[in-house]
Protein backbone atom coordinates (compact mmCIF):
# COMPACT_ATOMS: atom_id res chain seq x y z
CA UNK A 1 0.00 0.00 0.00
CA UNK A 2 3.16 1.99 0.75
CA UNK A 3 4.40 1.90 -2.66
CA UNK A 4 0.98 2.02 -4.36
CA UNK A 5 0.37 5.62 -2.75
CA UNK A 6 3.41 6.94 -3.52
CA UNK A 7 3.13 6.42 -6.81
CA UNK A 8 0.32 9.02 -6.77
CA UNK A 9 0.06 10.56 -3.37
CA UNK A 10 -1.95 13.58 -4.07
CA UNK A 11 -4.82 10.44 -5.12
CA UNK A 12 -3.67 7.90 -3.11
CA UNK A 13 -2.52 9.37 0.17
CA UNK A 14 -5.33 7.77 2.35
CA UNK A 15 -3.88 4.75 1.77
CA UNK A 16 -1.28 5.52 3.94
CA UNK A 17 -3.23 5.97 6.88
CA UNK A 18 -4.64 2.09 6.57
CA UNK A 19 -0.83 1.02 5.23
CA UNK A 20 0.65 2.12 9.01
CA UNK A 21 -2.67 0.63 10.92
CA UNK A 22 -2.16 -2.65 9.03
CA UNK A 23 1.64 -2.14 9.83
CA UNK A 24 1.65 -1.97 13.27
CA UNK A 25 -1.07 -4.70 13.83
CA UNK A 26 0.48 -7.40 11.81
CA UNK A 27 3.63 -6.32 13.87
CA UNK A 28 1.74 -6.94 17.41
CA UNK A 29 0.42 -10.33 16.03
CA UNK A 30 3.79 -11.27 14.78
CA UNK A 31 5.73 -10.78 17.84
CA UNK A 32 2.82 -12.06 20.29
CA UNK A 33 2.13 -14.97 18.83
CA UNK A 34 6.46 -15.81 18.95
CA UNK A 35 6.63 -15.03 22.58
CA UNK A 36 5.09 -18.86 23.02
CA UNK A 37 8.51 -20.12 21.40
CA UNK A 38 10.97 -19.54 24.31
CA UNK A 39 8.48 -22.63 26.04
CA UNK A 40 10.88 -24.85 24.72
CA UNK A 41 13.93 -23.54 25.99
CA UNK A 42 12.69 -24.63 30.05
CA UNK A 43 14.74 -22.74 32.43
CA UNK A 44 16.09 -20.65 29.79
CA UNK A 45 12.28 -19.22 28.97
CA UNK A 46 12.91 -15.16 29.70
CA UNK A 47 16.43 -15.41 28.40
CA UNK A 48 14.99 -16.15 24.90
CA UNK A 49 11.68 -14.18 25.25
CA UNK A 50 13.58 -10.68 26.01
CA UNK A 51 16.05 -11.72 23.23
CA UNK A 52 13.40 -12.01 20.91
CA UNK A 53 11.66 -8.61 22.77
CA UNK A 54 15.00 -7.05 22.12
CA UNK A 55 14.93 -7.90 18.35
CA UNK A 56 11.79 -6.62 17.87
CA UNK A 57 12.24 -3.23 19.98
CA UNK A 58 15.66 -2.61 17.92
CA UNK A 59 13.98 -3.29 14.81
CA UNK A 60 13.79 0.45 14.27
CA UNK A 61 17.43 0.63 13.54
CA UNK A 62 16.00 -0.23 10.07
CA UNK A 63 14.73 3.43 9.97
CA UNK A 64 17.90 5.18 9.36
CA UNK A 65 19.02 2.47 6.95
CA UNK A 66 16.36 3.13 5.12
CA UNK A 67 16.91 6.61 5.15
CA UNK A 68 20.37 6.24 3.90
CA UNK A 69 19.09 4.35 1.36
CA UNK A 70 16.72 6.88 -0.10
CA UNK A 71 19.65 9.33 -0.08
CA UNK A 72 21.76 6.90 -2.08
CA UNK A 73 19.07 7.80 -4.75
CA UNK A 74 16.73 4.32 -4.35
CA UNK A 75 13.17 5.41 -4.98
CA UNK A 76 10.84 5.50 -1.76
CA UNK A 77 8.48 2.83 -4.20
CA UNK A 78 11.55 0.50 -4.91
CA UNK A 79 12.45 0.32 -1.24
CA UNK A 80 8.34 -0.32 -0.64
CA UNK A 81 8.42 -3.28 -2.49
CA UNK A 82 11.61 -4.56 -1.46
CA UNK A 83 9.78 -4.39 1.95
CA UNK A 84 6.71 -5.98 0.51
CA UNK A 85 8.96 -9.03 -0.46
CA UNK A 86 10.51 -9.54 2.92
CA UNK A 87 7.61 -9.72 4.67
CA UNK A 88 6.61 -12.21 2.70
CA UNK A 89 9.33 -14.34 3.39
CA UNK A 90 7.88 -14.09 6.93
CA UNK A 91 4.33 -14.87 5.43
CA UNK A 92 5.87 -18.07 3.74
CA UNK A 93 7.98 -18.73 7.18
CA UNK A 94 5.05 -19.01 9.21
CA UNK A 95 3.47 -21.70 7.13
CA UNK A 96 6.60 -23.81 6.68
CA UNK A 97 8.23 -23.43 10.24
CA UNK A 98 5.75 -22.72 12.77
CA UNK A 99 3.31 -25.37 14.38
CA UNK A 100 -0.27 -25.94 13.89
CA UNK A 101 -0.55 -26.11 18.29
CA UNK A 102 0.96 -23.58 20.59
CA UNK A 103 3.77 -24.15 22.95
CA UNK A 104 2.51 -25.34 26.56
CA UNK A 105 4.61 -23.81 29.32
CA UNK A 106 7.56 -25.40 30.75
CA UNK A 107 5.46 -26.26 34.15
CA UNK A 108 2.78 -27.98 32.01
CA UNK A 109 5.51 -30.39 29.92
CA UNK A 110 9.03 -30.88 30.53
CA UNK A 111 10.83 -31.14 27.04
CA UNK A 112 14.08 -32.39 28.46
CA UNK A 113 12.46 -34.97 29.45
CA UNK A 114 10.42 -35.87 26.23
CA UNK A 115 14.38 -35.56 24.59
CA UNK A 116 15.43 -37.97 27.38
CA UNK A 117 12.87 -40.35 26.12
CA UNK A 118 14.06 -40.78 22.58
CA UNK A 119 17.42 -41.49 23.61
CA UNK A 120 15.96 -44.75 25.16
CA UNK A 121 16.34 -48.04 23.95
CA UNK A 122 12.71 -49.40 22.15
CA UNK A 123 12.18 -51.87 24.51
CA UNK A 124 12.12 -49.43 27.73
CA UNK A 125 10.65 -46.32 25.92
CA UNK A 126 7.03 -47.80 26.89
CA UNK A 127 7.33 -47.83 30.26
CA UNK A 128 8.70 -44.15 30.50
CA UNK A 129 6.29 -43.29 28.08
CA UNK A 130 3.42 -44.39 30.81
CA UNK A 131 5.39 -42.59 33.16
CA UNK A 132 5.82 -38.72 31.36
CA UNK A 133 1.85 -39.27 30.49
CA UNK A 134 1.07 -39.42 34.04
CA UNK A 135 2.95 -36.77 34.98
CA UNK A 136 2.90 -34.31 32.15
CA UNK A 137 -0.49 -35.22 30.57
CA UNK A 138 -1.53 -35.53 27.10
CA UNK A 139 1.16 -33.17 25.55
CA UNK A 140 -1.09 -33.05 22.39
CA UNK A 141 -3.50 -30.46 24.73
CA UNK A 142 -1.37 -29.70 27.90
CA UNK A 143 -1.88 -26.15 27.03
CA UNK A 144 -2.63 -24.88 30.68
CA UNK A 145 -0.82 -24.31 33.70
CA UNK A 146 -1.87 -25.09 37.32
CA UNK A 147 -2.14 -22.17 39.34
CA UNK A 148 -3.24 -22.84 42.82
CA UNK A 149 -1.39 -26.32 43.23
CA UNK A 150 -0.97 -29.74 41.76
CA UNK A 151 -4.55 -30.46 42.18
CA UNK A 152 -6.07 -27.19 41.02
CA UNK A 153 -7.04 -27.61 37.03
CA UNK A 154 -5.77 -24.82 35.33
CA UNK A 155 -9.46 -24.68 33.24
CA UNK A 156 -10.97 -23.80 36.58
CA UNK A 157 -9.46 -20.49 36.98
CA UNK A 158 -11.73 -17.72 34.97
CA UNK A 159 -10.31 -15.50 32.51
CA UNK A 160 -11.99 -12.51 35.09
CA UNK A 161 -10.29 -13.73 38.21
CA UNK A 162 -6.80 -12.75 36.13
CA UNK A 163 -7.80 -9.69 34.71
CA UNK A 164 -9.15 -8.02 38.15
CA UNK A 165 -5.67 -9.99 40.32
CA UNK A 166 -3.41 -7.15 42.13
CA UNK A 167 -0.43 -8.22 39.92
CA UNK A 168 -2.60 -7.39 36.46
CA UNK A 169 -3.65 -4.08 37.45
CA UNK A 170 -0.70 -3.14 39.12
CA UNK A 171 1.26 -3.82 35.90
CA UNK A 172 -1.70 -1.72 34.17
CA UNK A 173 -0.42 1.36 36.27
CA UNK A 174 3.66 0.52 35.60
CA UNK A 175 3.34 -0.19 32.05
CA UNK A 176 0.72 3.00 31.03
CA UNK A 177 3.60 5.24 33.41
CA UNK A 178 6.46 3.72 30.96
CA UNK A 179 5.11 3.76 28.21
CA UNK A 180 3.78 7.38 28.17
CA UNK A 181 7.10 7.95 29.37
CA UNK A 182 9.02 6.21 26.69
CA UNK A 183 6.96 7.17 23.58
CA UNK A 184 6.73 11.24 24.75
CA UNK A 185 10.58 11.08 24.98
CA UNK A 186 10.27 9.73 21.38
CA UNK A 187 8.06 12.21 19.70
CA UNK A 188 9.34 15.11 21.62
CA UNK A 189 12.93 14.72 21.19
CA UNK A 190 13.64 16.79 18.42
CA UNK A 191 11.77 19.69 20.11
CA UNK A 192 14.11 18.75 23.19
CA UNK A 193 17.19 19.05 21.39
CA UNK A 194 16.75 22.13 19.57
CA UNK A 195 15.56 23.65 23.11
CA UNK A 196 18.76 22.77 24.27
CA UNK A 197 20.50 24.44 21.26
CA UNK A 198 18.20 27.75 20.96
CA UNK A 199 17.25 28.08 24.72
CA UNK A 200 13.95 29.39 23.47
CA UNK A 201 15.05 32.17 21.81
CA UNK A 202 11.93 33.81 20.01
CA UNK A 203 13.90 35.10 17.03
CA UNK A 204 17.25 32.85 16.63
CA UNK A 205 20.26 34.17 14.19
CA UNK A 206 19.93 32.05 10.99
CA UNK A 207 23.39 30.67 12.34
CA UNK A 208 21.67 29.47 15.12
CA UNK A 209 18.95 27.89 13.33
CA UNK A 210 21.45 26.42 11.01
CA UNK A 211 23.30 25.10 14.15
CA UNK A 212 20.19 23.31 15.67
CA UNK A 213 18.70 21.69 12.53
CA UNK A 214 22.74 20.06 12.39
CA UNK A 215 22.63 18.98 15.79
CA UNK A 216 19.66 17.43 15.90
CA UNK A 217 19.73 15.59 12.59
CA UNK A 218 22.92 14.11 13.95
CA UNK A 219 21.77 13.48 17.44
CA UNK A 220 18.62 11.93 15.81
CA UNK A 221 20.84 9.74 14.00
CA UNK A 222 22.80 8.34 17.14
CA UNK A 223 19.82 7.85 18.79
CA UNK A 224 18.50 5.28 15.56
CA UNK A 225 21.67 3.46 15.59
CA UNK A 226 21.75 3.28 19.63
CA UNK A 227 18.10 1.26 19.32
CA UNK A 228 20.20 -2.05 18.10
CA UNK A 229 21.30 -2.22 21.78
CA UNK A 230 18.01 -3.35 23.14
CA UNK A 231 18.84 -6.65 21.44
CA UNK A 232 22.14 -6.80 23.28
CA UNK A 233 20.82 -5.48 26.13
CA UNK A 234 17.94 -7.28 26.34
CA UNK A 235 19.41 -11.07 26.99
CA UNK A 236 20.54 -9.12 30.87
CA UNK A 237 17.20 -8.79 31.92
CA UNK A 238 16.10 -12.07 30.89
CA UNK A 239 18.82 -13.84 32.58
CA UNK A 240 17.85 -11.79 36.01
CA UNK A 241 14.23 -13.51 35.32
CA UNK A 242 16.21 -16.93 34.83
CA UNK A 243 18.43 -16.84 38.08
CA UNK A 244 18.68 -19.71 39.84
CA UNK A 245 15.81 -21.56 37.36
CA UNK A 246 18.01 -24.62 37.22
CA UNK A 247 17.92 -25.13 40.81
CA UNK A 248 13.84 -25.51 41.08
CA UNK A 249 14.25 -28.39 39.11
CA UNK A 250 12.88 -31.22 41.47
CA UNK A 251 14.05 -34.48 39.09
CA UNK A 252 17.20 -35.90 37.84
CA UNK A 253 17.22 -36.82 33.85
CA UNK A 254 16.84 -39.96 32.67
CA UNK A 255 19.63 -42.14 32.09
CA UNK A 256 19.99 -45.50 29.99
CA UNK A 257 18.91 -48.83 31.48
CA UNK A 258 16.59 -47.60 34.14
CA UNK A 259 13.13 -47.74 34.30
CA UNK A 260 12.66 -45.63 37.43
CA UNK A 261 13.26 -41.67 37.80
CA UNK A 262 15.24 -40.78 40.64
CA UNK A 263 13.58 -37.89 41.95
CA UNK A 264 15.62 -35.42 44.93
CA UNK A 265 14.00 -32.57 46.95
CA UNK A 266 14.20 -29.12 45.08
CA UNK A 267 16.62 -26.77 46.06
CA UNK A 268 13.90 -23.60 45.77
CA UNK A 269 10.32 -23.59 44.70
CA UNK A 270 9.54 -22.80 41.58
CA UNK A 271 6.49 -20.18 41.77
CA UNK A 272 8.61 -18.17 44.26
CA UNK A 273 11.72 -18.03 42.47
CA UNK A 274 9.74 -16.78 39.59
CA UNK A 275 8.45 -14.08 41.41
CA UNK A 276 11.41 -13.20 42.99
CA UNK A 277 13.33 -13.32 39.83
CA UNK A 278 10.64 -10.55 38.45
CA UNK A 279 10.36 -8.20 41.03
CA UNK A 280 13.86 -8.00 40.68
CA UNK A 281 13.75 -7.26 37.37
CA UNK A 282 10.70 -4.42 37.68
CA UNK A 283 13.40 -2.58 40.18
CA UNK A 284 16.24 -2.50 37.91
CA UNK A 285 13.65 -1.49 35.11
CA UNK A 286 12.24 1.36 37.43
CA UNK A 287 15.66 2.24 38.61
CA UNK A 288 17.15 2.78 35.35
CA UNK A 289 13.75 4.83 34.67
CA UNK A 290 14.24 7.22 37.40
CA UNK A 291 18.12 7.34 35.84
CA UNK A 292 16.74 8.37 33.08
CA UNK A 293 13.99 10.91 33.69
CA UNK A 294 16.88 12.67 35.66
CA UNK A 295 19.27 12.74 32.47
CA UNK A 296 16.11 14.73 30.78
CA UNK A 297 15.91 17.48 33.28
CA UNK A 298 19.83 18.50 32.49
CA UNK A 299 19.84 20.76 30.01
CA UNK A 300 23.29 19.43 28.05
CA UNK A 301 23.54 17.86 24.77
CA UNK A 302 26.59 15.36 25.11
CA UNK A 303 24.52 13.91 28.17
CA UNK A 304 21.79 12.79 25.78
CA UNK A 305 23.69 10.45 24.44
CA UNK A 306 23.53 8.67 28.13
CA UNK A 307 19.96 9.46 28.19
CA UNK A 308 19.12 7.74 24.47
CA UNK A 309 20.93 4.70 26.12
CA UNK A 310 18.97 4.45 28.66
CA UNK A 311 15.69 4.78 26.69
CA UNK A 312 16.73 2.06 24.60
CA UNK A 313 17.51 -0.08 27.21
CA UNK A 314 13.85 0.66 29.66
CA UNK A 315 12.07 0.11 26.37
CA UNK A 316 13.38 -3.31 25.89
CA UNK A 317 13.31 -4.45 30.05
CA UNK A 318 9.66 -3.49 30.49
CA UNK A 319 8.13 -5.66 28.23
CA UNK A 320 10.35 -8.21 28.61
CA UNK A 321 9.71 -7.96 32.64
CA UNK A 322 5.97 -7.94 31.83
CA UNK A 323 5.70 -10.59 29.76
CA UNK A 324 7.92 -12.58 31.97
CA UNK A 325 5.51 -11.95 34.90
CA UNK A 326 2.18 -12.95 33.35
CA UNK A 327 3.95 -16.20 31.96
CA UNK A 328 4.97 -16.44 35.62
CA UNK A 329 1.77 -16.90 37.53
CA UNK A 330 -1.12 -16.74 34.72
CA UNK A 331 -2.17 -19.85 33.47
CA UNK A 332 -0.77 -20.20 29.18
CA UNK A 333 -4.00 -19.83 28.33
CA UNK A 334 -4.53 -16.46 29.57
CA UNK A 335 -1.19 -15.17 28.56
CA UNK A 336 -2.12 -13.71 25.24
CA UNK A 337 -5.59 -12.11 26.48
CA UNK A 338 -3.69 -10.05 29.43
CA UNK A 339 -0.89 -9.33 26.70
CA UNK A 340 -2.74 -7.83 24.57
CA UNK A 341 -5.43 -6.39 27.15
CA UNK A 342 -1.90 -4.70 28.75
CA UNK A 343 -0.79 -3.16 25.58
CA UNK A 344 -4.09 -2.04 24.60
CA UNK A 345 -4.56 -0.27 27.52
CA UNK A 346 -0.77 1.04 27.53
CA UNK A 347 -1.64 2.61 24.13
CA UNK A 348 -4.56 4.61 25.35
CA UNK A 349 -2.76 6.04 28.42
CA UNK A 350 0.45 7.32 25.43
CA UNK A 351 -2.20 9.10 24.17
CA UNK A 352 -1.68 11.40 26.82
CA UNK A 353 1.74 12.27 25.11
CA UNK A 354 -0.23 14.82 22.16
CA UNK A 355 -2.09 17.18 24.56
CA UNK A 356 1.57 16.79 26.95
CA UNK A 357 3.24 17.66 23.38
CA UNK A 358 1.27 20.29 22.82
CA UNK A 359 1.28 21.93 26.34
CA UNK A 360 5.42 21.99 25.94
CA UNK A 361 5.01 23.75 22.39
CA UNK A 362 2.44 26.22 23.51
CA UNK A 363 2.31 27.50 26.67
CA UNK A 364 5.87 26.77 27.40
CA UNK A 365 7.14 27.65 24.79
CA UNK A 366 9.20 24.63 24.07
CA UNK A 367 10.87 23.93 27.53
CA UNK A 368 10.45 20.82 28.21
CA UNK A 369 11.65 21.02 31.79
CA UNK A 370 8.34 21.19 33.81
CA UNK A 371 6.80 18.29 31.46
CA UNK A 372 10.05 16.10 32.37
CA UNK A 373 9.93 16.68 35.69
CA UNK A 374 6.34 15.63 36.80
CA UNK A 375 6.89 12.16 34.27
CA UNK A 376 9.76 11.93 36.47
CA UNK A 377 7.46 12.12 39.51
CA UNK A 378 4.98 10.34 38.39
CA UNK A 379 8.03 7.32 37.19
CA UNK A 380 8.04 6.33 41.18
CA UNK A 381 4.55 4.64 40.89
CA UNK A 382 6.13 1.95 38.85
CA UNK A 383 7.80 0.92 42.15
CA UNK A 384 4.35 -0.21 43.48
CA UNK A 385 4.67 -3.09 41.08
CA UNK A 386 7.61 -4.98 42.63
CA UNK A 387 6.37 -3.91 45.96
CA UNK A 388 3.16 -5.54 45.78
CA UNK A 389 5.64 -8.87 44.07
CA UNK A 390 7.44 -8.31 47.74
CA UNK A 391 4.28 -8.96 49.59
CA UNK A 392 2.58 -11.81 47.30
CA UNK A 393 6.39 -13.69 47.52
CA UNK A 394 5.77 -13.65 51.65
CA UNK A 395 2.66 -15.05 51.13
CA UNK A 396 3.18 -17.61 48.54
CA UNK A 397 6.19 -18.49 50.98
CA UNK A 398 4.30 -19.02 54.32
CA UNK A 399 1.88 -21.01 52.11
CA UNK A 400 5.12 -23.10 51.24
CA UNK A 401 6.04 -23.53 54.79
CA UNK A 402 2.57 -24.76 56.13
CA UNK A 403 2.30 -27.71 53.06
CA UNK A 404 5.89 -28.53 54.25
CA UNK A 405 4.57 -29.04 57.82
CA UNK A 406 1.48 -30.52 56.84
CA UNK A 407 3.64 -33.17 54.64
CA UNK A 408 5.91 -33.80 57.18
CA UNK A 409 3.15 -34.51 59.82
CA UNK A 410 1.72 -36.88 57.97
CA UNK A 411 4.91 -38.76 56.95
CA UNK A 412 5.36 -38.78 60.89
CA UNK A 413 1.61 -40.13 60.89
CA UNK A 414 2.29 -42.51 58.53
CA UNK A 415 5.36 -44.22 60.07
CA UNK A 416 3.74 -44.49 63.37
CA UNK A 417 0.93 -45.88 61.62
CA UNK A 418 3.47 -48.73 60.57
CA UNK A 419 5.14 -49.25 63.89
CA UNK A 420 1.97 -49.61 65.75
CA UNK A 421 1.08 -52.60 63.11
CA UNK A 422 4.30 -54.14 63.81
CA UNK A 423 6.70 -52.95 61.30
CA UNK A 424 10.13 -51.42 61.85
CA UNK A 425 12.04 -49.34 58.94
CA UNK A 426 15.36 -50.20 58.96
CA UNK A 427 18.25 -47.54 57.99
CA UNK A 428 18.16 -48.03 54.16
CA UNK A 429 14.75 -47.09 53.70
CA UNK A 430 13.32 -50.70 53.30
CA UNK A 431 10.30 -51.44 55.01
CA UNK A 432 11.49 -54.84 57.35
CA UNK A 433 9.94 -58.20 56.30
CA UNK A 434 8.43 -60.01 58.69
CA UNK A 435 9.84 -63.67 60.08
């Protein structure tokens, strides 16, 4: 549609409107629908999700390659279709590549395993077969995860009890804060650095002017090459969310010529390390946040450079730290709605950036200084995120400690049980056999 309007944009030009919707839409579904691919990669999950975040986020490093392009003396239509043609590729890729049934979660079926499996020799894959069904389910349409406990089914828990949980709308109020945060930054910038060049002068020298439409064309620039760090930056915050993943595991692998899993106590529970893990990762996020809002308020143009990095780097973390958390203690099935839900929502609070855009233009006459500093003030509510984590990480640990002492009292049950009946364990574990 790009390339069809440009070949006659005075007739044409509405197309462009529905070319961009169309754009960004098939760009949601396209990296939404891939954030149920890091499933496979078990404790390893947020590592690969906020790599692939990171991708997409410093996908608009193609914007000033494209723009050098066009100066090279490529056609804007040429360049359209080239486009065209690539996403197609992706079109094609999603028909050859990608699977007819989503990923379940690692919690619901534990692909090591199912790899462990096929290493066995014919004659005892049966048996473990039996075994990973019990356990894991039919893998076919394990495509829920079980939220309240082993015995709580996953298809029990309504789609309104997650949308209207503490965690959900306290990552309504982060995410809306960041991302009106992030994408005023983004439309105002220019404005911000030619503030910083004129000072608001109402009649500037045409050196002056000269001077500011140079600087900010080149800081512009630095700031569309600096977005290919959120995919190196990216894999950091996703490896926060993995810490200590491999140490909830709770059964040794398979090995040839047995029949029977040797199972060992886990180290740390898995629900709690998860949450831990994020609210970790929502304070770094909101640190570097605060970081940043203060690099905004100094009025000095090398410093940007700091603040761009920053930008780049918040813009990847946050999503990566939200998707992360509703993976964490949503069941799979709900992890698309609340995605998308969250972004929606997000979108209609950065609306707030055109009458904030305006207000800096107008009344204030292009000082962004007063704007800055009540984002930065208002940055501190994403805080009440990990905060609330803090408190639902107590609980979910006290709830820990009283099944532990409810286990161990009946294993203490259970053993008397067998003495009063006659029965004596002896040191190896083996119940004793009677004369």
């Amino acid at each position: 549609m790009m390339a069809v309007s440009a070949s006659n944009p005075l007739m044409l030009s509405a197309l462009i409107f529905l070319a961009l919707s169309l754009n960004g839409f098939g760009g949601i579904c396209l990296t939404f629908t891939s954030l149920t691919l890091p499933n496979m990669f078990g404790a390893l999950s947020s590592t690969v999700m906020s790599l692939m975040i990171g991708s997409y986020a410093s996908s608009a490093v193609t914007f000033p390659g494209v723009k050098l392009i066009y100066d090279a003396g490529v056609s804007f239509q040429v360049i359209m279709w080239g486009w065209a043609g690539l996403a197609l590729l992706v079109f094609i890729n999603c028909f050859i590549n990608w699977p007819l049934e989503g990923f379940p979660a690692p919690d619901e079926v534990d692909y090591s395993k199912i790899l462990t499996l096929q290493e066995l020799p014919l004659s005892e894959q049966k048996g473990a077969s039996e075994t990973l069904r019990q356990k894991n389910g039919d893998i076919q349409h394990s495509t829920e995860k079980l939220p309240n406990g082993p015995d709580a089914p996953s298809n029990d828990v309504p789609f309104r009890r997650s949308v209207f949980s503490p965690i959900f709308l306290w990552s309504l109020v982060t995410m809306g804060m960041s991302q009106l945060r992030i994408i005023f930054f983004m439309g105002a910038m220019n404005k911000m650095l030619e503030f910083m060049v004129t000072h608001g002068e109402e009649h500037p020298s045409e050196e002056l002017v000269i001077e500011a439409e140079e600087k900010v064309s080149f800081y512009s620039s630095i700031f569309g090459t600096l977005q290919l760090l959120c995919l190196v930056t990216c894999p950091l915050i996703g490896y926060i969310m993995d810490w200590k993943m491999k140490e909830c595991e709770d059964e040794q692998p398979l090995s040839a010529g047995t029949e029977k899993r040797q199972t060992s106590k886990p180290n740390r529970d898995r629900k709690i390390q998860r949450v831990t893990n994020t609210m970790r990762a929502f304070i770094l996020t909101n640190l570097l946040l605060i970081i940043f809002g203060c690099c905004c308020l100094i009025d000095n143009l090398p410093l940007q450079i700091l603040t761009f990095i920053l930008h780049t780097m918040v813009r990847g973390f946050i999503h990566s730290c939200c998707s992360g958390l509703y993976a964490a203690v949503y069941p799979s099935n709900h992890f698309g709605t609340l995605t998308g839900l969250q972004s929606m929502i997000s979108a209609v609070v950065a609306l707030l950036q055109q009458p904030l855009f305006i207000a800096m233009v107008g009344p204030l006459k292009g000082d962004p200084y007063w704007i800055n500093l009540g984002l930065l003030i208002l940055s501190v509510s994403g805080f009440l995120l990990p905060a609330y984590l803090f408190y639902h990480r107590r609980h979910l640990t006290q709830e820990k400690e009283a099944r532990d002492k409810r286990a161990v009292g009946q294993e203490m049950q259970a053993l008397n049980h067998t003495e009063a009946n006659g029965y004596k364990p002896h040191s190896n574990g083996l119940a004793a056999v009677e004369a």
